[in-house]
Protein backbone atom coordinates (compact mmCIF):
# COMPACT_ATOMS: atom_id res chain seq x y z
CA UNK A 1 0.00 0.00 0.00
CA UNK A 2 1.85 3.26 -0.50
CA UNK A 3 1.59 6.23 1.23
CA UNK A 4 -1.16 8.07 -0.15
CA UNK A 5 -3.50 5.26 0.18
CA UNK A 6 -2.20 5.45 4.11
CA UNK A 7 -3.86 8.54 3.70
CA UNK A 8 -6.90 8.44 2.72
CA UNK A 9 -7.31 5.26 4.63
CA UNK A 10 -6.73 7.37 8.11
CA UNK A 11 -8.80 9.76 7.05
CA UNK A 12 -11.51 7.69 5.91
CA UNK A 13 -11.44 5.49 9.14
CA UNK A 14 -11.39 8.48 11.52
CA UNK A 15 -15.62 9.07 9.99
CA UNK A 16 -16.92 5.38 9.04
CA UNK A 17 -19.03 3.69 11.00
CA UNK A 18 -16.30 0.65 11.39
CA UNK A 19 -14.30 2.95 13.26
CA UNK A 20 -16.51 3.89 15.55
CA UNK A 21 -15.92 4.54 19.70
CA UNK A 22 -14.73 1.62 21.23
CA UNK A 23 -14.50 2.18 25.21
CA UNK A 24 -11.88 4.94 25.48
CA UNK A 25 -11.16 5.19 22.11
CA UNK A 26 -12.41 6.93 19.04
CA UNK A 27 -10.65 3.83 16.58
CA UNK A 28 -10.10 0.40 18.19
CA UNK A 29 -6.67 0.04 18.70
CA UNK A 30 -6.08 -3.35 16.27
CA UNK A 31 -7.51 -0.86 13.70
CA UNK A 32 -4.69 1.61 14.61
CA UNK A 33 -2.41 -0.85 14.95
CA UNK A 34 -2.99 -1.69 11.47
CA UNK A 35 -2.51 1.33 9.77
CA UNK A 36 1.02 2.08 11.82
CA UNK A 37 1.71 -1.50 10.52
CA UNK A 38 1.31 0.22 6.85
CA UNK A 39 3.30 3.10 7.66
CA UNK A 40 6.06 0.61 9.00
CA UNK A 41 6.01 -1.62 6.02
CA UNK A 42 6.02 1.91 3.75
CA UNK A 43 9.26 2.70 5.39
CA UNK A 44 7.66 6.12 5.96
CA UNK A 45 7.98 5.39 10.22
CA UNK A 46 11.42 4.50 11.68
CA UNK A 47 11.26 4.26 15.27
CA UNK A 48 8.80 2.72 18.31
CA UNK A 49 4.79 2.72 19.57
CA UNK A 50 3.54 2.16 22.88
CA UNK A 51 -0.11 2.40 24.25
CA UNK A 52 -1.40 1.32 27.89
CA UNK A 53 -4.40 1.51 29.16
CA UNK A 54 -5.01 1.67 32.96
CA UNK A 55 -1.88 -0.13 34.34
CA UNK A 56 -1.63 -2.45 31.17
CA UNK A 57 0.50 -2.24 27.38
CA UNK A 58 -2.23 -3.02 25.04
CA UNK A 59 -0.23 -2.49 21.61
CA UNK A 60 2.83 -1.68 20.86
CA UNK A 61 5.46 -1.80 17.62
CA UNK A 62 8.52 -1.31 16.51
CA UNK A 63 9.44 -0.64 12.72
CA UNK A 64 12.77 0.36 10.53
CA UNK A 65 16.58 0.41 11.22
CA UNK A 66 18.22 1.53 14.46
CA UNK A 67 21.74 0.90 12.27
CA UNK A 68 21.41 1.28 8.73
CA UNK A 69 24.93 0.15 7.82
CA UNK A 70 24.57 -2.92 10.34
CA UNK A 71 20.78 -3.59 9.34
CA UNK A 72 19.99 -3.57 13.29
CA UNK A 73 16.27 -3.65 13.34
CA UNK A 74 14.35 -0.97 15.98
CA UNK A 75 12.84 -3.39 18.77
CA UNK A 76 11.08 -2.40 21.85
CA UNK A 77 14.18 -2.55 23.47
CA UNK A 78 16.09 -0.31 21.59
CA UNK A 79 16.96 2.76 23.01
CA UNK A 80 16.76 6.57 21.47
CA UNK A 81 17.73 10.10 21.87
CA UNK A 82 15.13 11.79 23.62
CA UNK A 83 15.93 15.23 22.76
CA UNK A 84 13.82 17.73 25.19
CA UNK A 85 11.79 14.85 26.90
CA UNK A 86 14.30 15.04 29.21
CA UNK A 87 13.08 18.34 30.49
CA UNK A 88 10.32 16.45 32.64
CA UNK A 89 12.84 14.49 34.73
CA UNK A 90 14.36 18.18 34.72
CA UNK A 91 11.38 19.76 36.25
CA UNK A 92 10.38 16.75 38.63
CA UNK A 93 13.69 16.91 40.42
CA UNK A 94 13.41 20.22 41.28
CA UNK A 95 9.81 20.03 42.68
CA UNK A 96 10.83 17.03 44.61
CA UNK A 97 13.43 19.80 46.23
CA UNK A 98 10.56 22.01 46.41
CA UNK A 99 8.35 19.97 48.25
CA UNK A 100 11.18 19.13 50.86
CA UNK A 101 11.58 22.97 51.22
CA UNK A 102 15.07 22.95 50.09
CA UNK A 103 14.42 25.44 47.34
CA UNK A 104 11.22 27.90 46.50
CA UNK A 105 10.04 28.60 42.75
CA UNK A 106 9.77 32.21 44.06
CA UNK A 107 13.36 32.42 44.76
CA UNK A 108 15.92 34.41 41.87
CA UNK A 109 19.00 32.74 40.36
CA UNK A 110 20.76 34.42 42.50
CA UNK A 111 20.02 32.44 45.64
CA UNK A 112 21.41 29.77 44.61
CA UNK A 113 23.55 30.52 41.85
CA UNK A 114 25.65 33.47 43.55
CA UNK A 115 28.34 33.71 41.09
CA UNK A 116 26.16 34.09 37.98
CA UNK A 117 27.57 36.56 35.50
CA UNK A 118 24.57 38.13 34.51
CA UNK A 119 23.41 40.61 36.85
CA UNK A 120 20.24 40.94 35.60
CA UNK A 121 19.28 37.12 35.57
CA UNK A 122 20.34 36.80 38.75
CA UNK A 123 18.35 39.32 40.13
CA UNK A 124 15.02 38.81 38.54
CA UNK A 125 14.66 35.43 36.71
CA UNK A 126 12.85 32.97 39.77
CA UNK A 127 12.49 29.06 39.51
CA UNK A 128 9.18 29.66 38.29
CA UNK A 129 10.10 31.67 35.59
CA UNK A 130 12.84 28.85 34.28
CA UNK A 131 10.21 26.06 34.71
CA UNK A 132 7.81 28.18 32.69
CA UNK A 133 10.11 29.33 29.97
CA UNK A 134 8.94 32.97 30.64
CA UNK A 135 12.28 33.30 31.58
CA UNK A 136 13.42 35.67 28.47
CA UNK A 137 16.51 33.29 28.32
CA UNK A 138 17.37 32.07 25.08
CA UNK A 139 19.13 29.04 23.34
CA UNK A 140 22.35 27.13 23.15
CA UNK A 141 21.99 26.22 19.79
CA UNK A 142 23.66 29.44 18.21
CA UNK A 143 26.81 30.92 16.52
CA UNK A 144 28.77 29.50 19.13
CA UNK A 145 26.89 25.71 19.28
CA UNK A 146 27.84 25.79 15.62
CA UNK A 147 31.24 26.44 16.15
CA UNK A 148 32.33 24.78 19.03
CA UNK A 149 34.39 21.18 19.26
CA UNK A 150 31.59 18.99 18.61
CA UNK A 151 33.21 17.15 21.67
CA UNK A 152 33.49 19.58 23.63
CA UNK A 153 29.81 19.41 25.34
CA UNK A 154 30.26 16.91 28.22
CA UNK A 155 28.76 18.36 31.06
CA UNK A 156 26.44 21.53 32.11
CA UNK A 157 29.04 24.07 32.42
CA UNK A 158 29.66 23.29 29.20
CA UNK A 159 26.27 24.22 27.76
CA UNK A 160 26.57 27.33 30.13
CA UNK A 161 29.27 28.42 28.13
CA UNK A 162 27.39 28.65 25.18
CA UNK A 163 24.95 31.62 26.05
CA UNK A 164 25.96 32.70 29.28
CA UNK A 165 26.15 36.80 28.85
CA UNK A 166 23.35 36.96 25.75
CA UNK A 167 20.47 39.68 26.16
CA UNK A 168 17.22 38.80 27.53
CA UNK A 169 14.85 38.64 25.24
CA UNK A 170 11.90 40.21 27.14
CA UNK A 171 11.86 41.06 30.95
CA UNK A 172 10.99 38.15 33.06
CA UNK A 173 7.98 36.52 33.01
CA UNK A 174 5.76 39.13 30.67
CA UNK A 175 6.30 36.06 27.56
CA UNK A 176 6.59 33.05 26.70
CA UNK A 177 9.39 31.33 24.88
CA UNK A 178 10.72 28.01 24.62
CA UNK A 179 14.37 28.24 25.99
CA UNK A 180 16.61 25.25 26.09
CA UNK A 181 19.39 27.53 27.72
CA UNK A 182 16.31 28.15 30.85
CA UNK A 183 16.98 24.36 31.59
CA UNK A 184 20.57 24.11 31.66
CA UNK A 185 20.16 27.50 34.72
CA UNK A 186 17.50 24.83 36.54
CA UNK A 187 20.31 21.90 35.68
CA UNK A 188 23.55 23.87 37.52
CA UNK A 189 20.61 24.93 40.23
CA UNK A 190 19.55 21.69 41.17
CA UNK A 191 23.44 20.34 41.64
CA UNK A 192 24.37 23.23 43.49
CA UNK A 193 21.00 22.48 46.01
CA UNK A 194 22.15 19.10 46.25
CA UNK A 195 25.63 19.25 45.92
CA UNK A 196 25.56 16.56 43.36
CA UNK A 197 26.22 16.18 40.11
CA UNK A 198 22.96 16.74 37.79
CA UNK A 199 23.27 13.51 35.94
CA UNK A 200 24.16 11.23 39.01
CA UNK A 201 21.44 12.64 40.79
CA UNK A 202 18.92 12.05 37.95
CA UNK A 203 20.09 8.48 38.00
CA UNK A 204 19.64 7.97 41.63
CA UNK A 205 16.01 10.06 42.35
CA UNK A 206 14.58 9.19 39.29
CA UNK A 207 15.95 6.44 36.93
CA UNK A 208 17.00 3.60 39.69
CA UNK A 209 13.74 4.08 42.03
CA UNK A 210 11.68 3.54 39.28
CA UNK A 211 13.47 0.64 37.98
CA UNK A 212 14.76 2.88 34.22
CA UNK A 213 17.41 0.81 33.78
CA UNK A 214 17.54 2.03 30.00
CA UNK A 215 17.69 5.73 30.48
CA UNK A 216 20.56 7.82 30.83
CA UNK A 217 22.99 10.32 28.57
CA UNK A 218 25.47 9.35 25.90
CA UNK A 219 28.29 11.18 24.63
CA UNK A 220 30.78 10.21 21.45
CA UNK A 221 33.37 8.65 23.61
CA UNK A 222 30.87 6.12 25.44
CA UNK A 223 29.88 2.75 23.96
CA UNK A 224 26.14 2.80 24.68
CA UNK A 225 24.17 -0.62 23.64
CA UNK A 226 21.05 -1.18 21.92
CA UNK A 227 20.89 3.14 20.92
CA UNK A 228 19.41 4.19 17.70
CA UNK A 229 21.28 6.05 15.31
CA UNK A 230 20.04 9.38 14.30
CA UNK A 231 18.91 9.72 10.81
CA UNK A 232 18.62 13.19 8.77
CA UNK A 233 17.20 13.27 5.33
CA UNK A 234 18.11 11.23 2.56
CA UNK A 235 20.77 12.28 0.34
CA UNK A 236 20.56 12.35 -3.68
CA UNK A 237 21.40 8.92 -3.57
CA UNK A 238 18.60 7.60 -1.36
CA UNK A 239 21.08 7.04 1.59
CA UNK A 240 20.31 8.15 5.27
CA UNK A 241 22.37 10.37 6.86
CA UNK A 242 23.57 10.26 10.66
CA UNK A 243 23.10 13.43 12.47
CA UNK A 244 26.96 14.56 13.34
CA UNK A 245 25.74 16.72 16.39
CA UNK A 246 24.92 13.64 18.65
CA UNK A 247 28.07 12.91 19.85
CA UNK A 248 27.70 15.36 22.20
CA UNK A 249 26.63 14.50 25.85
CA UNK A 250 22.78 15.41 27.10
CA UNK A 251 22.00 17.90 29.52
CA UNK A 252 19.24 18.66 31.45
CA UNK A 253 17.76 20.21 28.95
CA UNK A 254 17.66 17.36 27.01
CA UNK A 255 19.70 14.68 24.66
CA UNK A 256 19.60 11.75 26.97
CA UNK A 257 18.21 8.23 26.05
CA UNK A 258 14.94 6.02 27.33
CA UNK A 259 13.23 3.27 25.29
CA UNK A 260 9.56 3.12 25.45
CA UNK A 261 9.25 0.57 28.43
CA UNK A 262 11.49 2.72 30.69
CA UNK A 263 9.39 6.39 29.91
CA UNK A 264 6.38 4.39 30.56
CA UNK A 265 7.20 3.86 34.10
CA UNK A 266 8.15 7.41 34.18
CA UNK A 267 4.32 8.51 32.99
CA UNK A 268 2.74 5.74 35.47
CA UNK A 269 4.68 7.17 38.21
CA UNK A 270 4.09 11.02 37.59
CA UNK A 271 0.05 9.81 36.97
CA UNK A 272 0.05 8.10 40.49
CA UNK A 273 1.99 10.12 42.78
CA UNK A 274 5.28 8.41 43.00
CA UNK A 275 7.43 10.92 41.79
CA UNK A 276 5.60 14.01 43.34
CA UNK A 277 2.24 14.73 45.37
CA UNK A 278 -0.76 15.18 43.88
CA UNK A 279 -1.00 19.06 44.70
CA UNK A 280 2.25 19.73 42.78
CA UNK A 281 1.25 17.47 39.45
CA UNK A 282 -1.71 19.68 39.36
CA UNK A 283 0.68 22.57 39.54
CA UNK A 284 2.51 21.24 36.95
CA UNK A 285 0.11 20.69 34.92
CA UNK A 286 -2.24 24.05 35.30
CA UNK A 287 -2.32 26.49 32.13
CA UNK A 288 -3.45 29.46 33.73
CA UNK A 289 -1.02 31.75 31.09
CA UNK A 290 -2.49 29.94 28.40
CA UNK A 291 0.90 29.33 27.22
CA UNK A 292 0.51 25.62 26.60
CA UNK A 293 3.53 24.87 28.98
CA UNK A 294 3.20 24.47 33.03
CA UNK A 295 6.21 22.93 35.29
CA UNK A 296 8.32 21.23 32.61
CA UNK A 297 5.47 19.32 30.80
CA UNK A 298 3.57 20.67 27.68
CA UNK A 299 -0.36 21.02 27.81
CA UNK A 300 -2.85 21.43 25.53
CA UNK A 301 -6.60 19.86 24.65
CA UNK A 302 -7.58 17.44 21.97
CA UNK A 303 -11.19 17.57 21.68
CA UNK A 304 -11.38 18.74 24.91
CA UNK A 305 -9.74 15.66 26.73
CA UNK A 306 -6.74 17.10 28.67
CA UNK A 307 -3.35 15.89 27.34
CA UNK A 308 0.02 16.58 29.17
CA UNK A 309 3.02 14.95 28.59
CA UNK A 310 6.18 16.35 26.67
CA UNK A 311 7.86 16.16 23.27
CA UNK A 312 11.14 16.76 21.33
CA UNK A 313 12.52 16.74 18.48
CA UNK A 314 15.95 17.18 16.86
CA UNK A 315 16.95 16.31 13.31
CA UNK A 316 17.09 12.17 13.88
CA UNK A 317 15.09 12.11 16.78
CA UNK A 318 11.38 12.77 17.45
CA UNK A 319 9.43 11.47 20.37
CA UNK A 320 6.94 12.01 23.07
CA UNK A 321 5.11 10.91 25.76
CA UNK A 322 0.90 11.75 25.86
CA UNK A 323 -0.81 11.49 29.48
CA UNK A 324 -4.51 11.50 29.15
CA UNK A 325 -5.50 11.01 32.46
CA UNK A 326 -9.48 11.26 31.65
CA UNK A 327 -9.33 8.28 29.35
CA UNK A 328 -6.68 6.09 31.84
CA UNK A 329 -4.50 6.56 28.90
CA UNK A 330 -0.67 6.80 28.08
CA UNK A 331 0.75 6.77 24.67
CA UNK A 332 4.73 6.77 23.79
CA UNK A 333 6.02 7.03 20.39
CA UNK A 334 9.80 7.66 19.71
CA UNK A 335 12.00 7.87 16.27
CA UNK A 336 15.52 7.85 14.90
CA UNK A 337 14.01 9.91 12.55
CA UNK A 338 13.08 13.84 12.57
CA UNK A 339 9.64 14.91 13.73
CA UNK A 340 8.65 15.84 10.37
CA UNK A 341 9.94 12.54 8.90
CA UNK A 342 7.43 9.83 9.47
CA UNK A 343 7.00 10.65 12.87
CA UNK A 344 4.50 13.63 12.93
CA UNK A 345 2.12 10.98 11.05
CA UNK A 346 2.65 8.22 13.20
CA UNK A 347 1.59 10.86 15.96
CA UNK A 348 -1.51 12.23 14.20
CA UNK A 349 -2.96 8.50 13.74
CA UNK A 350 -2.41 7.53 17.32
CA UNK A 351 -4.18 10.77 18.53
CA UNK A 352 -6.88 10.54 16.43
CA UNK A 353 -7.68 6.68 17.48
CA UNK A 354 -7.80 8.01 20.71
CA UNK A 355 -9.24 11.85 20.96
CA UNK A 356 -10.86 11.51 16.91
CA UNK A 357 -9.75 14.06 14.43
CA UNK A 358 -8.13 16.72 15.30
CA UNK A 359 -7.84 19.86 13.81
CA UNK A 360 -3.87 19.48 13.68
CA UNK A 361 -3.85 16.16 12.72
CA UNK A 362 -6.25 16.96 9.26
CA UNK A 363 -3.69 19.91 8.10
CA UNK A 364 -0.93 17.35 8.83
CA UNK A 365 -2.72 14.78 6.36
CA UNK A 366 -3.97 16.85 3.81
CA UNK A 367 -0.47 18.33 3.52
CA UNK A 368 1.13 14.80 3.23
CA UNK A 369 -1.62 13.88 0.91
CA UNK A 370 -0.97 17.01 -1.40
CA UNK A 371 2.84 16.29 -1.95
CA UNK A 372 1.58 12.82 -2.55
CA UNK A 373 -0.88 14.51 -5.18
CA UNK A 374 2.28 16.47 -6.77
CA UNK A 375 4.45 12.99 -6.73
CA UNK A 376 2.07 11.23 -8.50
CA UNK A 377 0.14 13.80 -11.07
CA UNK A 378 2.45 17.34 -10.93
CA UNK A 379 1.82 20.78 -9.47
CA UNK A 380 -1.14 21.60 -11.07
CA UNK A 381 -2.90 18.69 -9.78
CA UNK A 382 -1.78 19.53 -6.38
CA UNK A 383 -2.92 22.70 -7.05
CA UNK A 384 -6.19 21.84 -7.89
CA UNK A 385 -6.29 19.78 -4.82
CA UNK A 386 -5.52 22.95 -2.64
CA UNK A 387 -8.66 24.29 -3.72
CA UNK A 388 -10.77 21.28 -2.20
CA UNK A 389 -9.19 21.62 1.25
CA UNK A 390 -10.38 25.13 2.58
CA UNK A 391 -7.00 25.86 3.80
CA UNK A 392 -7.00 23.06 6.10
CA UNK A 393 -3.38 22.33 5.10
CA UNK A 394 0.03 22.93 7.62
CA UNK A 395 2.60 25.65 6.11
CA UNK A 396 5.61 23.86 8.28
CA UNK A 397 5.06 20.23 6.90
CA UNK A 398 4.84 21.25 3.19
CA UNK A 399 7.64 23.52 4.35
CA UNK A 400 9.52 20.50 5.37
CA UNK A 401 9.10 18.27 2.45
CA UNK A 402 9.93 20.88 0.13
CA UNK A 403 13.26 20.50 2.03
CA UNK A 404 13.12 17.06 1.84
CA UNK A 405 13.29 17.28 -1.74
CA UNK A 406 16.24 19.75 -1.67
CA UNK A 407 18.44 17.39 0.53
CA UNK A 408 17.85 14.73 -1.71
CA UNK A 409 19.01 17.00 -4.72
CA UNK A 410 15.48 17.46 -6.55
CA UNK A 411 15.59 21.07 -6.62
CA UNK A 412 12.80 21.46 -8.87
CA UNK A 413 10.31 19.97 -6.64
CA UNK A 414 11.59 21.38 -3.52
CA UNK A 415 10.53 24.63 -5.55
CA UNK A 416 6.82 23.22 -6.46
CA UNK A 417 6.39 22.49 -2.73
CA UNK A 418 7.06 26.41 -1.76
CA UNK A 419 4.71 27.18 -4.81
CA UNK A 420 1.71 25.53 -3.69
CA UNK A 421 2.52 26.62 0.26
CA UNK A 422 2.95 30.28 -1.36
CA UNK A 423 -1.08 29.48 -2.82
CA UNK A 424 -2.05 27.98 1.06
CA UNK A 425 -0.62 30.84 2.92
CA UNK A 426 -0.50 33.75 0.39
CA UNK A 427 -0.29 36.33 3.58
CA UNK A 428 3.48 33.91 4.90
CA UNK A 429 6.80 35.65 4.19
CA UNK A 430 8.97 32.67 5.21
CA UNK A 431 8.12 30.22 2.06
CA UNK A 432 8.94 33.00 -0.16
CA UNK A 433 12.27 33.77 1.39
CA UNK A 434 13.33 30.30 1.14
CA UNK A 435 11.86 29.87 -2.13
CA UNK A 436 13.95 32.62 -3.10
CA UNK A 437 17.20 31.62 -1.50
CA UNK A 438 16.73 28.45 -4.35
CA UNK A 439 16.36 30.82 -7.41
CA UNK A 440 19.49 32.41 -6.12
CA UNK A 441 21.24 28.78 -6.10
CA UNK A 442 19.34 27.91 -9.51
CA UNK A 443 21.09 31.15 -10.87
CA UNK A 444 17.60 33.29 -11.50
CA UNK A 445 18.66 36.45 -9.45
CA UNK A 446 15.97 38.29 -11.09
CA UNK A 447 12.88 36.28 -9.53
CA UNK A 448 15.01 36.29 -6.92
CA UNK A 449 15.44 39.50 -5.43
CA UNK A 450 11.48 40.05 -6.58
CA UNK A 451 10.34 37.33 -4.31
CA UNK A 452 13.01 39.44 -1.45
CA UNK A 453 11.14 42.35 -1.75
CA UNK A 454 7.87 40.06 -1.82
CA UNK A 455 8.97 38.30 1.74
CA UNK A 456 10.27 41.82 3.01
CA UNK A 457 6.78 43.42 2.09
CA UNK A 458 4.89 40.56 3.90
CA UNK A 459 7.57 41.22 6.91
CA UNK A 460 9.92 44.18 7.17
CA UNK A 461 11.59 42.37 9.93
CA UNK A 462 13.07 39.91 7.59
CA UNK A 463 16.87 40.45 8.06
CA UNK A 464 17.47 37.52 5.92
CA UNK A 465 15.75 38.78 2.86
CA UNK A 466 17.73 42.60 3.69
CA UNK A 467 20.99 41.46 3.97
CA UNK A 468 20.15 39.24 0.75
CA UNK A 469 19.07 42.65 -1.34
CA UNK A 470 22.40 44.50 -0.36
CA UNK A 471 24.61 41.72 -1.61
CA UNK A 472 22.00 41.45 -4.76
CA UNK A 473 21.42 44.73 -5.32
């Protein structure tokens, strides 16, 4: 079956009659379990499925390569790169230290952290506010990430290093903003608290009580058995490609390793109280910003049934872990592929057997099923498709494949993809910017710097497309 007819089979199934509620779920799980078997067999998922209900695994699969080169098969034993997953065992640490009053989420950087450079983080960014990300903190993954020893990164200071003296972004705690670098502060905080090293101290309040005899952090220089490699896009010849940058050692931001069994035991025991009292998971897991983010877990509503859990993703490795403590619920998925590689689809199935269709989960397939559209019949069939969908269509997974196409040396199609996401989102400067960066590479500077001006117009803010114009123009 290929991968259009994957397609339209999930979407069919999500409305017939055949698919209709069973107990908890919207699709009976053999039914699901069925179409992931497609998408394994396809070769479009690389990577692992869990599902348990109550206290029990009810399905679960494994599909594609953890080695290419060794043709090591993915089992449910295998273990992968978790990339900001690892921000829950982050968070629960330091509400364990909260809830023995060793620490307050009211108290500054400073407290604890007396030394810190930055006067102004010290002063005014609380626990709260790194939990949150409404820090204003940034990222590690900058000039100087891209630049650095690629094994260099062993250990938090290291990360530190990396943005340690960059502006805020905002003033603490009036936005929200993802910030890896947020997590490294709580990381240093917590082994300064407990005068132990982060990683040991993971290991011994989190991994060994609760049995994770899988999970931990790998770096270059350490043999680790039974990890996936990390796969990028294919090449023009159809080859995988590792991802270089995961040599480098996690943090507590994220970049350690779990396998499915071992992060199952870490949902059971956040669900029942093992890890922290029932008081402080509901603080965890209360949106009252509306930012989609409590204490270290991600939130959000499918359907209205309350989700919370956490993702991450990385180029090679996509995963994440869905609590849905309404239904008795917990669903694990994790890939040695990106999230926009197989894995986002995987995702959207597994939600929709349980929740139904989701709004995210229809732009996700209609985009997949318009580049399927332009494989088989050409742009102006997938043009004519557009037209159908009512605009119910995802501007970062066309995005995506259209690089997909570029890695893998098909230019021309990488082009058609921005072209029909220029149709969805006619009001988006960012497809036309990139679509123009290929013209320039294709050699039509003309169309080129017209398609600048075009992403400028739609956003003056566009550096990118500025500094293009002045070395154009």
């Amino acid at each position: 079956m290929k991968f259009l007819t994957i397609i339209c089979l999930a979407c069919t199934c999500a409305w017939l009659t055949s698919c209709s509620p069973s107990g908890p779920f919207h699709t009976p799980p053999a039914e699901l379990g069925h179409m992931l078997d497609e998408l394994g067999e396809e070769d479009v998922y690389s990577g692992v499925f869990l599902l348990a209900e109550g206290d029990s695994v009810i399905l679960e699969r494994a599909y594609g390569l953890a080695d290419v080169k060794a043709g090591t098969p993915n089992t449910m034993d295998t273990r992968f790169n978790l990339a900001s997953m690892n921000k829950m065992f982050t968070a629960v640490a330091v509400l364990q230290l909260e809830e023995q009053g060793k620490l307050s989420l009211t108290d500054f950087v400073g407290k604890h952290l007396p030394a810190y450079p930055d006067v102004v983080v010290r002063d005014s960014v609380t626990i709260e506010h790194l939990l949150t990300h409404t820090s204003g903190l940034g990222d590690y993954f900058n000039q100087k990430f891209e630049f650095r020893d690629p094994d260099s990164t062993r250990n938090l200071q290291d990360y530190f290093e990396l943005f340690v003296g960059e502006p805020l972004r905002f003033a603490p705690g009036e936005q929200f903003a993802y910030s890896n670098a947020g997590y490294i502060v709580l990381g240093l905080i917590l082994a300064e608290v407990t005068s132990t090293d982060y990683y040991d101290y993971i290991h011994q309040t989190i991994f060994e009580p609760l049995g994770m005899k899988n999970s931990g952090w790998d770096h270059g220089d350490t043999i680790v058995p039974g990890i996936a490699t990390a796969y990028v896009e294919q090449d023009s010849a159809g080859s995988w490609v590792e991802n270089p940058y995961l040599t480098m050692k996690g943090s507590s931001a994220g970049g350690g390793f779990s396998t499915a069994a071992d992060l199952l035991k870490f949902a059971f025991a956040l669900r029942d109280g093992q890890l922290v009292s029932p008081a402080t998971l509901k603080a965890m897991t209360n949106d009252d910003k509306e930012n989609g983010y409590g204490y270290g877990l991600s939130l959000r509503k499918l359907n209205d049934v309350v989700v919370y859990g956490h993702n991450g993703g990385f180029p090679g490795v996509a995963g994440e872990v869905d609590i849905l403590p309404e239904k008795g619920i917990i669903a694990v998925s994790l890939s040695n592929r990106g999230p926009r590689s197989g894995w986002a689809t995987a995702r959207s199935l597994i939600r929709d057997a349980i929740v139904g269709p989701t709004a995210e989960s229809a732009e996700l397939m209609n985009s997949e099923s318009l580049v399927a559209t332009y494989k088989s019949n050409g742009l102006e069939a997938a043009m004519e498709q557009l037209t159908t969908l009512d605009g119910v269509v995802s501007e970062s997974q066309l995005i995506s494949n259209s690089e997909k196409f570029d890695t893998a040396g098909d230019r021309k199609s990488a082009m058609d993809i921005l072209k029909l996401t220029i149709e969805a989102f006619p009001e988006s400067w960012f497809p036309v910017s990139i679509l123009a960066d290929l013209q320039i590479k294709e050699g039509d500077t003309i169309i080129a710097i017209e398609n600048y001006h075009q992403s400028l117009a739609l956003n003056p803010d566009n550096q990118w497309a500025k500094d293009r114009l002045v070395e154009l123009e």
